[in-house]
Protein backbone atom coordinates (compact mmCIF):
# COMPACT_ATOMS: atom_id res chain seq x y z
CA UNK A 1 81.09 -138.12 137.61
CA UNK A 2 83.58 -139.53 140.16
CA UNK A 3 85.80 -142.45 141.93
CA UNK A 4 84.94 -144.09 145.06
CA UNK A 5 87.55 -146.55 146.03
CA UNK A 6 87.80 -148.75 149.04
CA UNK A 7 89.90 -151.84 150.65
CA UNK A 8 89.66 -153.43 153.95
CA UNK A 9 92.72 -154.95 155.65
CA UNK A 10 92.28 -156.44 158.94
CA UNK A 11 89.08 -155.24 160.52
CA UNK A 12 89.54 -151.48 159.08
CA UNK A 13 87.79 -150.41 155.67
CA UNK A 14 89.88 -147.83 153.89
CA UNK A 15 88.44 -145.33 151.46
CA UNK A 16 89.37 -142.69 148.76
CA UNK A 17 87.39 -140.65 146.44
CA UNK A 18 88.44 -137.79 143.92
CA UNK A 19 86.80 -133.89 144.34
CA UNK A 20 85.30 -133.10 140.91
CA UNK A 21 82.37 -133.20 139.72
CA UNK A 22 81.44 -133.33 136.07
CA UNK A 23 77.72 -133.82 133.95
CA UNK A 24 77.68 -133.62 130.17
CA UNK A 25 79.86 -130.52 128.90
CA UNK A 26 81.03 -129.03 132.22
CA UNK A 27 83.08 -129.89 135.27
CA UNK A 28 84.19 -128.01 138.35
CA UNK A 29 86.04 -129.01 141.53
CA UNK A 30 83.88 -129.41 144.94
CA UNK A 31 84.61 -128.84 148.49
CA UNK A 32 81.97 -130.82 150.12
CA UNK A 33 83.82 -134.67 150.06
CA UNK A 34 82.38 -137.54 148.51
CA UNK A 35 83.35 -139.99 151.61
CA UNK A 36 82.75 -138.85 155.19
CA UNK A 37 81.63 -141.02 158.68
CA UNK A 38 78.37 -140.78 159.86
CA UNK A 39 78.46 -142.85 163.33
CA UNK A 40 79.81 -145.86 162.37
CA UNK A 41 79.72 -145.60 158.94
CA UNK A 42 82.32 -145.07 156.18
CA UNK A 43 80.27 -144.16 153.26
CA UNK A 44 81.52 -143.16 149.94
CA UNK A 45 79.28 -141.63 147.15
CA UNK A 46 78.59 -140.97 143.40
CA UNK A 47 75.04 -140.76 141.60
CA UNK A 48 74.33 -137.26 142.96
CA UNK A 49 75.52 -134.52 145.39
CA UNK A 50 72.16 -134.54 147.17
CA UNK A 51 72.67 -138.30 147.78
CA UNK A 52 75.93 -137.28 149.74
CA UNK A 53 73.84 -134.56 151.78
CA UNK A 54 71.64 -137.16 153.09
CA UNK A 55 73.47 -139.76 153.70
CA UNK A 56 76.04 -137.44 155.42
CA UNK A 57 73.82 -135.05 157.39
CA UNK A 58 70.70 -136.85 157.53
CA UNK A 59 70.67 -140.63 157.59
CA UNK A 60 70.52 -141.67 161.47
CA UNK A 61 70.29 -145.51 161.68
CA UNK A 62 68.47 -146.85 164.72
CA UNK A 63 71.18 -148.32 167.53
CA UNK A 64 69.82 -152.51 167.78
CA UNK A 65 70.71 -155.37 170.39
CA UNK A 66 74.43 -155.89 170.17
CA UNK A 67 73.16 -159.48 169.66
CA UNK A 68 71.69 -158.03 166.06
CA UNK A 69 74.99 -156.57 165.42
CA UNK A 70 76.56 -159.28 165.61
CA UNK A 71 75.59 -160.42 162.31
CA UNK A 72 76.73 -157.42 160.00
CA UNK A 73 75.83 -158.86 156.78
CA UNK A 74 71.71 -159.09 158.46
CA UNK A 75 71.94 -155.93 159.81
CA UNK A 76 73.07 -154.23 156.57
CA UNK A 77 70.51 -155.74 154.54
CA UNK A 78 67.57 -155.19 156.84
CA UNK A 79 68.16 -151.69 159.32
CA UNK A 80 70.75 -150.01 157.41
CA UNK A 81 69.15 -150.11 154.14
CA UNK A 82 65.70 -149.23 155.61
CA UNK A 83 67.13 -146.14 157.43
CA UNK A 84 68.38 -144.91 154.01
CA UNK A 85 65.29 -145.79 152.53
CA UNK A 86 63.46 -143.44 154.87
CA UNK A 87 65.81 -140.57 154.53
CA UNK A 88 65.89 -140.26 150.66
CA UNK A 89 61.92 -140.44 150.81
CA UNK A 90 61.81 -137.94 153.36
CA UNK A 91 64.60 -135.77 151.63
CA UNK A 92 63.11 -135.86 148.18
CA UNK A 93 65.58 -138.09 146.69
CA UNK A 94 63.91 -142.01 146.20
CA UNK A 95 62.32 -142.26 142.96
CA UNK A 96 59.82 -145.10 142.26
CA UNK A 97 59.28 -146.46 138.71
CA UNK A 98 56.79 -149.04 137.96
CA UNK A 99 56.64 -149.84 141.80
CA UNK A 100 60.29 -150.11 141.88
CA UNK A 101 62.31 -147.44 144.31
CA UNK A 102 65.87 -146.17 142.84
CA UNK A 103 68.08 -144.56 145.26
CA UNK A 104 71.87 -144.24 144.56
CA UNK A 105 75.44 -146.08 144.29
CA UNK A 106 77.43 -146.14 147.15
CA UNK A 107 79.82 -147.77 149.24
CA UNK A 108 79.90 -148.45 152.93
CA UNK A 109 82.27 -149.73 155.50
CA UNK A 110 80.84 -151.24 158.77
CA UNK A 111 82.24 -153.49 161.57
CA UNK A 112 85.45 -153.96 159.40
CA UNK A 113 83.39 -155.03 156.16
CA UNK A 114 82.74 -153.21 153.05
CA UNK A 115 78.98 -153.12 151.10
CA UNK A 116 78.24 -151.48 148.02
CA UNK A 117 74.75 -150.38 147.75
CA UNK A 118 73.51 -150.83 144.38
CA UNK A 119 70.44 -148.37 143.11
CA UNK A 120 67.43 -150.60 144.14
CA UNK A 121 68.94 -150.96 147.69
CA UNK A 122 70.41 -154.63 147.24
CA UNK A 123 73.31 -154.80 149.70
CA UNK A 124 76.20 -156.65 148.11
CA UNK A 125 79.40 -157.99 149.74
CA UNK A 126 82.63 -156.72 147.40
CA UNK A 127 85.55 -158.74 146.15
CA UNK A 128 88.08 -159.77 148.41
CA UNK A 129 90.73 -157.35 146.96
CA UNK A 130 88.26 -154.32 147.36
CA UNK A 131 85.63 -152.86 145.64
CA UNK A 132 84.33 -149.19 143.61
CA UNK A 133 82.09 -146.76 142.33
CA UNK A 134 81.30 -144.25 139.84
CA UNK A 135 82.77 -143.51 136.32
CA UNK A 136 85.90 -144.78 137.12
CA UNK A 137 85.19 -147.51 138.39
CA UNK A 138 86.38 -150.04 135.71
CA UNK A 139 89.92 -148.75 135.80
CA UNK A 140 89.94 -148.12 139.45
CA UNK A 141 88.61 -151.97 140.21
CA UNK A 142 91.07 -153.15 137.67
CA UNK A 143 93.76 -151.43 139.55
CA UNK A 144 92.71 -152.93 143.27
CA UNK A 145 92.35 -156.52 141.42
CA UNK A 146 96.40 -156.21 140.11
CA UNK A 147 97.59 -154.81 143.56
CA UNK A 148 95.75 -157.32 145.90
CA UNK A 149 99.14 -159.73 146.16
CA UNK A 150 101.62 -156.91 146.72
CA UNK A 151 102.82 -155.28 149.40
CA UNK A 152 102.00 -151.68 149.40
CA UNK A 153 99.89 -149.99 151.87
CA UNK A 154 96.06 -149.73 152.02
CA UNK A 155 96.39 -145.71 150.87
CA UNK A 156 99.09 -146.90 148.17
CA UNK A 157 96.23 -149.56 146.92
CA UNK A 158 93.66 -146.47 146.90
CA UNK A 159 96.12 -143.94 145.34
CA UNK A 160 96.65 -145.87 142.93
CA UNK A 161 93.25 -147.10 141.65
CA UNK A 162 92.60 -143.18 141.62
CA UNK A 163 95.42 -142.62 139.31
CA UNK A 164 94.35 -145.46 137.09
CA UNK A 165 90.53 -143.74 136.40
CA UNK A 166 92.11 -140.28 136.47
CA UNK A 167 94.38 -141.61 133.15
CA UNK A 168 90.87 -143.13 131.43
CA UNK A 169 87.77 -141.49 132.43
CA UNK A 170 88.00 -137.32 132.17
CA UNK A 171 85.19 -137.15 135.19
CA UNK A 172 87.69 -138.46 137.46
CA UNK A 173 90.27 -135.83 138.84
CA UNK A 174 92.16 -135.27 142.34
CA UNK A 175 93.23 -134.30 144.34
CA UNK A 176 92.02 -137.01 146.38
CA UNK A 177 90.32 -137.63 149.90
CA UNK A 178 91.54 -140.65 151.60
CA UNK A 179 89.37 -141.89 155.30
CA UNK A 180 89.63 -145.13 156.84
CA UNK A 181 87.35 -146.74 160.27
């Protein structure tokens, strides 16, 4: 269904994700953009369109100690994740098989790191060269792996990852939306 790409360079997580949405025989482009900010959040989508909803208009993540903050990794894995927990229960989204909740697949930049959150909510830290998600994401990680030495730009990285699923996976298409924080 889609391409969610993302880099961090410095202490600033770049992101870009294509505008079309496809399922079995049909496709169509969409306005509403599959990365967006919430707060301090850069978080970049696929699984479903209501997943973006949420997370975009409805996920509000309690404010800690800036002593908790301090250690992002903690505070991703334990607040974060239970805020969007909460809102895809309370928005009709979390499924639970055999005990087990399944959410979505997406990716988020905080504090100058990037996560990807996997379907059962694990929180993983991404590859050094950068990281995504979605249909495309083979080609599109392949892409960020070969570009990681040279000296293009974080959007050239991004655009170009993009291009790379667009030529192999026919649920990826642009034109694309590129955010950084």
């Amino acid at each position: 269904m889609t391409c969610i790409v993302a880099v961090v360079e410095g202490s600033k997580v770049y992101m870009g994700a294509d505008t079309y949405g496809a399922g079995y025989n049909s496709g169509s482009y969409i306005s509403n953009p599959k990365c967006f900010i919430n707060g301090e959040f850069l978080i970049g989508c696929t699984t479903s369109f209501r997943l973006i909803d949420l997370l975009a208009y409805k996920l509000n993540v309690n404010k800690v100690h800036p002593d908790e903050q301090k250690d992002a990794d903690k505070y991703m894995r334990t607040i974060f994740v239970d805020a969007v927990r909460e809102t895809l229960k309370t928005g009709g989204l979390l499924e639970v098989h055999n005990s087990k909740e399944e959410g979505g697949n997406f990716l988020v930049g905080y504090a100058g790191k990037l996560y990807e959150i996997q379907n059962d909510f694990s929180v993983l830290n991404v590859p050094d060269y950068g990281t995504s998600v979605g249909s495309g994401e083979n080609a599109a990680r392949g892409s960020l792996h070969t570009s990681r030495e040279l000296t293009w730009t974080p959007k050239e990285r991004l655009s170009a990852a993009l291009e790379a699923a667009v030529e192999v996976v026919p649920s990826v298409r642009g034109p694309f939306v590129y955010l950084d924080n």
